[in-house]
N, C-alpha and C. Protein backbone atom coordinates (compact mmCIF):
# COMPACT_ATOMS: atom_id res chain seq x y z
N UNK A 1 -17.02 39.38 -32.57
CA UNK A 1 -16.41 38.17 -32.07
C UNK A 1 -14.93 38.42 -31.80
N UNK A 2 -14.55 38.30 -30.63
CA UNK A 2 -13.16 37.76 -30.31
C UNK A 2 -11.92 37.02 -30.74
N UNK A 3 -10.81 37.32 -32.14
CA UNK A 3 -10.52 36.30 -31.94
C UNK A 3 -9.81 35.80 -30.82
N UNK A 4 -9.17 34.20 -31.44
CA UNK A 4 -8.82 33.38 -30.41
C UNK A 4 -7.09 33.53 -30.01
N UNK A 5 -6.32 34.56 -30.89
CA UNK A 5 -5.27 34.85 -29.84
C UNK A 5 -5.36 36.43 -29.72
N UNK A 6 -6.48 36.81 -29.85
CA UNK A 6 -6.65 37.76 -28.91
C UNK A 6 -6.69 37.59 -27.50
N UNK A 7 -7.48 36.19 -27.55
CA UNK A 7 -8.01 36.26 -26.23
C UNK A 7 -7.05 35.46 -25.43
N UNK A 8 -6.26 34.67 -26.20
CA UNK A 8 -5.27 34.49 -25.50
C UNK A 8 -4.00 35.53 -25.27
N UNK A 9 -3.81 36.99 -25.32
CA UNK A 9 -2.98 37.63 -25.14
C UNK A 9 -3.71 38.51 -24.19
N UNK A 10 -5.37 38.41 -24.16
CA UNK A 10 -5.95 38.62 -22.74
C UNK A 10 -5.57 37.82 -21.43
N UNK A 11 -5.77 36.81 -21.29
CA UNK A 11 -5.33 35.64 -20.27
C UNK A 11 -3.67 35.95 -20.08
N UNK A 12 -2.99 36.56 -21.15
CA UNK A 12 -1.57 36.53 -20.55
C UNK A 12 -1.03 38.33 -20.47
N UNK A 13 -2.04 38.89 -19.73
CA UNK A 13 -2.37 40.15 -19.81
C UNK A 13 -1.60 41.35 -20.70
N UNK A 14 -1.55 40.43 -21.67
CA UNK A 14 -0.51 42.14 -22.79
C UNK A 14 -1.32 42.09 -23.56
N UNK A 15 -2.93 42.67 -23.45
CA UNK A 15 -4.01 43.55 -24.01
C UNK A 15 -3.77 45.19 -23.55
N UNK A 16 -4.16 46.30 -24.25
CA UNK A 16 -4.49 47.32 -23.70
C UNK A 16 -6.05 47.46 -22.98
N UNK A 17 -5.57 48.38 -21.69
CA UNK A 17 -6.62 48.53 -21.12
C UNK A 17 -8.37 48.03 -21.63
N UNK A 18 -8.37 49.48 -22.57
CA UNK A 18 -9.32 48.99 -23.54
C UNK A 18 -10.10 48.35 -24.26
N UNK A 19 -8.75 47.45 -24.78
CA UNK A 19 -9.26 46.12 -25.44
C UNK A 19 -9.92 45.31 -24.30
N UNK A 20 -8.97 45.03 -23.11
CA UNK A 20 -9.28 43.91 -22.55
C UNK A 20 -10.56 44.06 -21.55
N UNK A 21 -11.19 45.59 -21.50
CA UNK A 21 -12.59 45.79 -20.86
C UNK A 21 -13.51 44.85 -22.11
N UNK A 22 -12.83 45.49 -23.47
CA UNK A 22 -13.95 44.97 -24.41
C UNK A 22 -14.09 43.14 -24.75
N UNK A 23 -13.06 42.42 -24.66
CA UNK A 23 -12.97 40.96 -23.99
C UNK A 23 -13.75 40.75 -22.99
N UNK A 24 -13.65 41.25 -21.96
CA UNK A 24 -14.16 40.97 -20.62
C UNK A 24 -15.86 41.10 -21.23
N UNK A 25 -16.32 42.55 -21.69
CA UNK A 25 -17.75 42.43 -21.80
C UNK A 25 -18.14 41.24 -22.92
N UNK A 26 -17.56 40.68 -23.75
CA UNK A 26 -17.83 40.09 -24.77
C UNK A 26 -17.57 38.54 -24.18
N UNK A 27 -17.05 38.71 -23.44
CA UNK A 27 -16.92 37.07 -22.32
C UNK A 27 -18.46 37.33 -21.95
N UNK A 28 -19.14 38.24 -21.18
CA UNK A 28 -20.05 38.24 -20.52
C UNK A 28 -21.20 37.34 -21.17
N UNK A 29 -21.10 37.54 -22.28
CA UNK A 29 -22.32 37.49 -23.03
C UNK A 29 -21.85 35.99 -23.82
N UNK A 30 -21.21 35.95 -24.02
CA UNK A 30 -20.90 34.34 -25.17
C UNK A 30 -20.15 33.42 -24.01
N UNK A 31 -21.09 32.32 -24.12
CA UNK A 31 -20.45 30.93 -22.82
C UNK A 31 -19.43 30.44 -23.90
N UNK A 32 -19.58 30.25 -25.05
CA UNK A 32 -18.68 29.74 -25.91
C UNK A 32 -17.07 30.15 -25.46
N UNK A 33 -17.29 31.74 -25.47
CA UNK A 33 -15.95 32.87 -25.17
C UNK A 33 -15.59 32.49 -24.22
N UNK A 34 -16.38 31.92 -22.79
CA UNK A 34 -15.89 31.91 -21.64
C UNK A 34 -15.15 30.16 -21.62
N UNK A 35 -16.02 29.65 -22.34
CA UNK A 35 -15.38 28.32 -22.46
C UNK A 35 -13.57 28.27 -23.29
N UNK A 36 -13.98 28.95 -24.25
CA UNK A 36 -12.72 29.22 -24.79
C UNK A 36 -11.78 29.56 -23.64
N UNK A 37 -12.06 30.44 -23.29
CA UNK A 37 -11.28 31.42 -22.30
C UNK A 37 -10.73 30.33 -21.31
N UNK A 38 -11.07 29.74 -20.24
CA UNK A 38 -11.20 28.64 -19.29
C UNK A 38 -10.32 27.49 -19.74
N UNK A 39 -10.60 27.09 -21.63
CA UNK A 39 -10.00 25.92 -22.21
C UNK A 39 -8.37 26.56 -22.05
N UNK A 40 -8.01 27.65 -22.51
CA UNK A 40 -7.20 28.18 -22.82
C UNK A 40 -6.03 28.98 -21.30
N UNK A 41 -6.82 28.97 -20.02
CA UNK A 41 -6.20 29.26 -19.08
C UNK A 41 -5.89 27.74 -18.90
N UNK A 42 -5.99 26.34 -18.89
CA UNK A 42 -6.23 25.99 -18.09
C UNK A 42 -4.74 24.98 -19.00
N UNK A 43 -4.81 25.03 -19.93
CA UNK A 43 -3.72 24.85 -20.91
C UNK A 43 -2.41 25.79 -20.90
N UNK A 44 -2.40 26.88 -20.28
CA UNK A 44 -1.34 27.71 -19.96
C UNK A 44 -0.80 26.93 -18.26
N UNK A 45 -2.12 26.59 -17.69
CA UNK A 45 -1.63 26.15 -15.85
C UNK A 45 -0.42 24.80 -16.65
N UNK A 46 -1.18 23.68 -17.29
CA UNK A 46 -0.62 22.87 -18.00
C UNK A 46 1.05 22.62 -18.19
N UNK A 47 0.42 23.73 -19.30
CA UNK A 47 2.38 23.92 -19.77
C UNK A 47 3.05 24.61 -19.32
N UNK A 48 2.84 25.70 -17.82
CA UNK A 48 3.99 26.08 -17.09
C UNK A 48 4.08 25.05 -16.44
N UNK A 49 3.71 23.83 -15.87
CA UNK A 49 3.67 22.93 -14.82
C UNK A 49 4.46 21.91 -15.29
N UNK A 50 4.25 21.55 -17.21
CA UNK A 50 5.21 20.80 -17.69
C UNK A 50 6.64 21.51 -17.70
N UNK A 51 6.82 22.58 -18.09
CA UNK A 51 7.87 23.26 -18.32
C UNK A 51 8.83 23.18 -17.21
N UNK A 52 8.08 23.52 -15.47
CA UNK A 52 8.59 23.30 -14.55
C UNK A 52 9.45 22.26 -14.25
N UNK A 53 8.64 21.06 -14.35
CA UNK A 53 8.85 19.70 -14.41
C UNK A 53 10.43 19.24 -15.02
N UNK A 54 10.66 19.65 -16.16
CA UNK A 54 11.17 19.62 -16.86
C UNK A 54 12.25 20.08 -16.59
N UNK A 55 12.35 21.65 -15.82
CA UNK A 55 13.50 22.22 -15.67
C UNK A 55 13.86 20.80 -14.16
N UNK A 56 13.44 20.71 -13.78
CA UNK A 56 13.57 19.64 -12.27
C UNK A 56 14.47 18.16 -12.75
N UNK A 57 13.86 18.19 -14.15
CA UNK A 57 14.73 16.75 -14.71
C UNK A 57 16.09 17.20 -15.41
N UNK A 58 16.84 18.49 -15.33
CA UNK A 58 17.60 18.23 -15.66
C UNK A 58 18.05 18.33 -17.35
N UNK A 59 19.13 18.65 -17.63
CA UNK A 59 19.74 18.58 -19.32
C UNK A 59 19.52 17.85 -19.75
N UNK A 60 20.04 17.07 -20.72
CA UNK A 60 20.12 15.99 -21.94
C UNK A 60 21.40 15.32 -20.93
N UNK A 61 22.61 15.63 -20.76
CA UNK A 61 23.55 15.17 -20.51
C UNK A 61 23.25 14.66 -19.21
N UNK A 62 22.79 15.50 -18.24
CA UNK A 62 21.95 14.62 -16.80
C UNK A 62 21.38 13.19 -16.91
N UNK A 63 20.66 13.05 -18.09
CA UNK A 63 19.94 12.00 -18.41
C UNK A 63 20.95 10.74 -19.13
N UNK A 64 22.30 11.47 -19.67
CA UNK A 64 22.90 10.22 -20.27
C UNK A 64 23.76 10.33 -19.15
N UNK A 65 23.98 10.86 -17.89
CA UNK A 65 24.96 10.24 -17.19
C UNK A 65 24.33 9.66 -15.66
N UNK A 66 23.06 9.52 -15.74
CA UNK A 66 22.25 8.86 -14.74
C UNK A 66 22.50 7.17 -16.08
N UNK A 67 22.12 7.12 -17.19
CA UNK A 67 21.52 5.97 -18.36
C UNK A 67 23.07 5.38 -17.99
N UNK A 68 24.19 6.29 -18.50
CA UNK A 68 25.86 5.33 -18.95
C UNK A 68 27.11 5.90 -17.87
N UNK A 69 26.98 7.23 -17.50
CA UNK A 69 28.06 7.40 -17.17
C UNK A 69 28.39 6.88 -15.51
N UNK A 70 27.09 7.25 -14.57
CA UNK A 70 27.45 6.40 -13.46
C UNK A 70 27.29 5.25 -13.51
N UNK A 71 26.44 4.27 -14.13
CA UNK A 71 26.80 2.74 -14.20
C UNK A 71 28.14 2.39 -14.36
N UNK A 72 28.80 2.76 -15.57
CA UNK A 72 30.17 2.43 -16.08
C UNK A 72 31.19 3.01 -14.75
N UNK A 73 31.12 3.68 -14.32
CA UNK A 73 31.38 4.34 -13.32
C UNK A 73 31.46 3.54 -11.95
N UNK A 74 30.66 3.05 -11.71
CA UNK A 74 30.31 2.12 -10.36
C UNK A 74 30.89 1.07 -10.76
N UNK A 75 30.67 0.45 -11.95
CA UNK A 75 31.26 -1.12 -12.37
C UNK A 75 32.60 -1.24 -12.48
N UNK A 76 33.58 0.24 -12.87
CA UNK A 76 34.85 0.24 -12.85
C UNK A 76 35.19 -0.11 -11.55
N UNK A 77 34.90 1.03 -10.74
CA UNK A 77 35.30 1.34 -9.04
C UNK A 77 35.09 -0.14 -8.73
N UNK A 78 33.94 -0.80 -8.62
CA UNK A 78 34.21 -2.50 -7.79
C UNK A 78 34.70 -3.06 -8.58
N UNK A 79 34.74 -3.38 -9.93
CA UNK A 79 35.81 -4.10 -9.91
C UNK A 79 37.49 -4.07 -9.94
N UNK A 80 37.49 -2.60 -9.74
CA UNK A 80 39.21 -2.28 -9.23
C UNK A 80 39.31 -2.36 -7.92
N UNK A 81 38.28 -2.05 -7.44
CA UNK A 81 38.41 -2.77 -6.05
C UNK A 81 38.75 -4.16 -5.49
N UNK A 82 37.62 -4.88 -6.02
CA UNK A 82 37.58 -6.27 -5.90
C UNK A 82 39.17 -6.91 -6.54
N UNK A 83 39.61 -6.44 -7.50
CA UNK A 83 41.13 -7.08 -7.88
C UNK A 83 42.27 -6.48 -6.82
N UNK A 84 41.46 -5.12 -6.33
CA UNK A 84 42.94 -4.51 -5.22
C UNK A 84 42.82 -5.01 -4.19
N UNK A 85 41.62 -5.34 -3.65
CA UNK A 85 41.48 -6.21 -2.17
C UNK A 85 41.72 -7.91 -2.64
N UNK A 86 41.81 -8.09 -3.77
CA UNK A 86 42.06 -9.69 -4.02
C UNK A 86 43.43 -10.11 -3.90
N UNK A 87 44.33 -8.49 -4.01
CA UNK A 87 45.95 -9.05 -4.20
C UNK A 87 46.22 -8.69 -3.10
N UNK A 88 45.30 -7.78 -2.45
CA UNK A 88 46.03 -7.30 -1.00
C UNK A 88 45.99 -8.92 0.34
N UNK A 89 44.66 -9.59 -0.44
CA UNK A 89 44.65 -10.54 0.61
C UNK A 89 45.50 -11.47 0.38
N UNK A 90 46.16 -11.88 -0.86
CA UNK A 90 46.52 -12.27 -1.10
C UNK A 90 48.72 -12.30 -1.07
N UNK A 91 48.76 -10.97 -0.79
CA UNK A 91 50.13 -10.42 -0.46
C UNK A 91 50.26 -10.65 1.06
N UNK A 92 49.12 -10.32 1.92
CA UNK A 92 49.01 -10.28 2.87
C UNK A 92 49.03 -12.07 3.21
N UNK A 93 48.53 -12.89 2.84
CA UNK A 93 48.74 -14.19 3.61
C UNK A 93 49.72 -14.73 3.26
N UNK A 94 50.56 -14.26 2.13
CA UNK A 94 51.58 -15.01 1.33
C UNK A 94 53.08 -14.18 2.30
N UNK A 95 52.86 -13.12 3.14
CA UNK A 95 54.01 -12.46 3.97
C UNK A 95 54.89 -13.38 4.85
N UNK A 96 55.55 -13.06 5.07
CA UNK A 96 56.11 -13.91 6.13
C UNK A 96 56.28 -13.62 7.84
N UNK A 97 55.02 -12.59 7.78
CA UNK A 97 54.45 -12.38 9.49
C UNK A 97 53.76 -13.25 9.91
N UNK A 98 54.04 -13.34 11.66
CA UNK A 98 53.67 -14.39 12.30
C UNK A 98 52.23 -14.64 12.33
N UNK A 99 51.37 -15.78 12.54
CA UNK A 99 50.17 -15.99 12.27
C UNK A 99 49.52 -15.24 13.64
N UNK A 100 49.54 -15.14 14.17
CA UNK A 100 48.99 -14.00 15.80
C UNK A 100 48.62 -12.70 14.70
N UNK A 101 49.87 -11.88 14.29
CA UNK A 101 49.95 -10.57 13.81
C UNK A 101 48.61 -10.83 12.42
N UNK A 102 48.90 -11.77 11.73
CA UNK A 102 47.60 -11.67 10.49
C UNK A 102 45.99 -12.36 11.07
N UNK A 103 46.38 -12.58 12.35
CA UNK A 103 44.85 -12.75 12.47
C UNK A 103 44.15 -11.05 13.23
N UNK A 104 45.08 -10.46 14.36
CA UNK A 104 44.72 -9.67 14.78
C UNK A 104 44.46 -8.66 13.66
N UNK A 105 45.51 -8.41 13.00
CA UNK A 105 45.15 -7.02 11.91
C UNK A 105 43.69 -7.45 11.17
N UNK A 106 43.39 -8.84 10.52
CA UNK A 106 42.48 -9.43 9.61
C UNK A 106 41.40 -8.94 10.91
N UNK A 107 41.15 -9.03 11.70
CA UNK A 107 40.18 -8.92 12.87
C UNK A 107 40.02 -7.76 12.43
N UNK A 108 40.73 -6.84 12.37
CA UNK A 108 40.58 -5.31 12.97
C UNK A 108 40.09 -4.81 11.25
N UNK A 109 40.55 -5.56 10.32
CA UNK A 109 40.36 -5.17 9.11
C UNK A 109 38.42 -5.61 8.61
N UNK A 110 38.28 -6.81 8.88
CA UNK A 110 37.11 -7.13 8.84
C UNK A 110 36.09 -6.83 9.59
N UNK A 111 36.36 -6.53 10.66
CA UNK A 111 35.64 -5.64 11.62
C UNK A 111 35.03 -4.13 11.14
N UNK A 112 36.59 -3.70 11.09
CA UNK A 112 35.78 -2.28 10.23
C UNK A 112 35.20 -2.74 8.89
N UNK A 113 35.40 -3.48 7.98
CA UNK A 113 34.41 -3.63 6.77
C UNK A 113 33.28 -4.33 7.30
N UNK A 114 33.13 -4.88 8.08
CA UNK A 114 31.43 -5.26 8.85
C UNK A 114 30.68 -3.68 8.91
N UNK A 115 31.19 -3.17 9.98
CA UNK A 115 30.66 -1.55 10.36
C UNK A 115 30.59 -0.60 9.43
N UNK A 116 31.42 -0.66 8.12
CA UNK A 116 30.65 -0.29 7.21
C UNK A 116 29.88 -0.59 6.05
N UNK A 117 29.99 -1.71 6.34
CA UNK A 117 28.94 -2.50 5.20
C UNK A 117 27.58 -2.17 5.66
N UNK A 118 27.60 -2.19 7.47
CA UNK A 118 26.22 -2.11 8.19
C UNK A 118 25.74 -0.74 8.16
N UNK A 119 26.74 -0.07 8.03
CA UNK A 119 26.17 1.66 8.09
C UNK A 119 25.88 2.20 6.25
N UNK A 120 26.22 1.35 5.67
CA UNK A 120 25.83 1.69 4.08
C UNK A 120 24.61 1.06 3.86
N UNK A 121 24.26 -0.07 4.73
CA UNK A 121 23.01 -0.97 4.82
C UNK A 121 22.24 -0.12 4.90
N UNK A 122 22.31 0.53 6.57
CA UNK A 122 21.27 1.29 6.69
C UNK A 122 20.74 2.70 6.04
N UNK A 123 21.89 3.04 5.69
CA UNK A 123 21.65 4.11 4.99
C UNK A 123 20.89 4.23 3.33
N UNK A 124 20.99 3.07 2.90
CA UNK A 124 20.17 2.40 1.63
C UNK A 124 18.54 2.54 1.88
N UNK A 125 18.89 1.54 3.27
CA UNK A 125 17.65 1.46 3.68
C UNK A 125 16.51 2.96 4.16
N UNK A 126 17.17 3.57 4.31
CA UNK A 126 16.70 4.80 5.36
C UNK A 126 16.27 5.52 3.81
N UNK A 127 17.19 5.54 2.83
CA UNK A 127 16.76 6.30 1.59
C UNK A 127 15.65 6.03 0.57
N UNK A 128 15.70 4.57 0.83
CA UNK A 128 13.93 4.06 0.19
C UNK A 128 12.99 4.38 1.06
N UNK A 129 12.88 4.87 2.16
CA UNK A 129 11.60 4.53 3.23
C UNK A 129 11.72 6.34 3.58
N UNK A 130 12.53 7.34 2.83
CA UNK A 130 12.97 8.86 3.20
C UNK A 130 11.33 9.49 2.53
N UNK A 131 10.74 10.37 3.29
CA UNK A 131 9.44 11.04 2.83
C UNK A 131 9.66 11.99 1.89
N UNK A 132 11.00 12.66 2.68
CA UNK A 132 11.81 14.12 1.51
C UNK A 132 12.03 13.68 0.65
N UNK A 133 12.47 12.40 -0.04
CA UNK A 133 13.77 12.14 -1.45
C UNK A 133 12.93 13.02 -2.39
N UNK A 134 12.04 13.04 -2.81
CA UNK A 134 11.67 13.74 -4.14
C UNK A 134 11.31 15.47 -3.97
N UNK A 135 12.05 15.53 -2.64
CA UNK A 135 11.79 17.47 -2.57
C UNK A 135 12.97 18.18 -3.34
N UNK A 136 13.04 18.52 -3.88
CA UNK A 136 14.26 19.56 -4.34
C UNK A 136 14.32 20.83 -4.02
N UNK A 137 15.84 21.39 -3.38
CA UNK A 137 15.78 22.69 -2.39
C UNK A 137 15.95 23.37 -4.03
């Protein structure tokens, strides 16, 4: 009888020649052996496939800065934003330029934040509905 990490150091071929003719004939004959054998390849496909997986997800620290560090991250940025565009509009209507000059610039200012609000739109959009997102080069 075979043992069972014998035969698993058959399947991961560091048997000698020898041995592993004498595995092979002793598979021939016992379905048990071959079942073993089969249970035991098929549990190696398994856990290189998890292992793979795994390397694809990334460190420990990947995982806490997807969980805390870009949230906190994003929530800073708008709201330093939102207080820097709150005083800017606010400096800005309180100036003492003529009302012509703060509507044209406000035009030209809101205009471009339309065009890119619309091109971040789409680009949101284009990334949920993307076939590639889950390929990794």
């Amino acid at each position: 009888m075979i043992p069972h990490d014998e035969l698993m150091r058959y399947l991961d071929g560091e048997l000698p020649p020898e041995r592993a003719r004498e595995v092979e004939r002793a598979m021939e004959t016992s379905t048990e052996l071959r079942r073993d054998f089969l249970l035991y390849g098929r549990m190696k496909t398994d856990l290189q496939a998890l292992g793979e997986q795994m390397e694809t997800h990334g460190t420990v620290w990947s995982s806490v800065s997807r969980a805390i560090v870009r949230p906190v991250g994003w929530i800073l940025f708008l709201v330093g934003t939102a207080i820097w565009l709150a005083y800017g509009i606010y400096a800005y209507l309180t100036s003492a330029e003529s009302l012509v000059e703060k509507l044209v610039t406000g035009g030209i200012a809101v205009g471009l934040a339309m065009l890119l609000l619309s091109a971040l739109l789409d680009r949101l959009q284009d990334l949920r509905s993307d076939p590639y997102r889950g390929i990794q080069q």
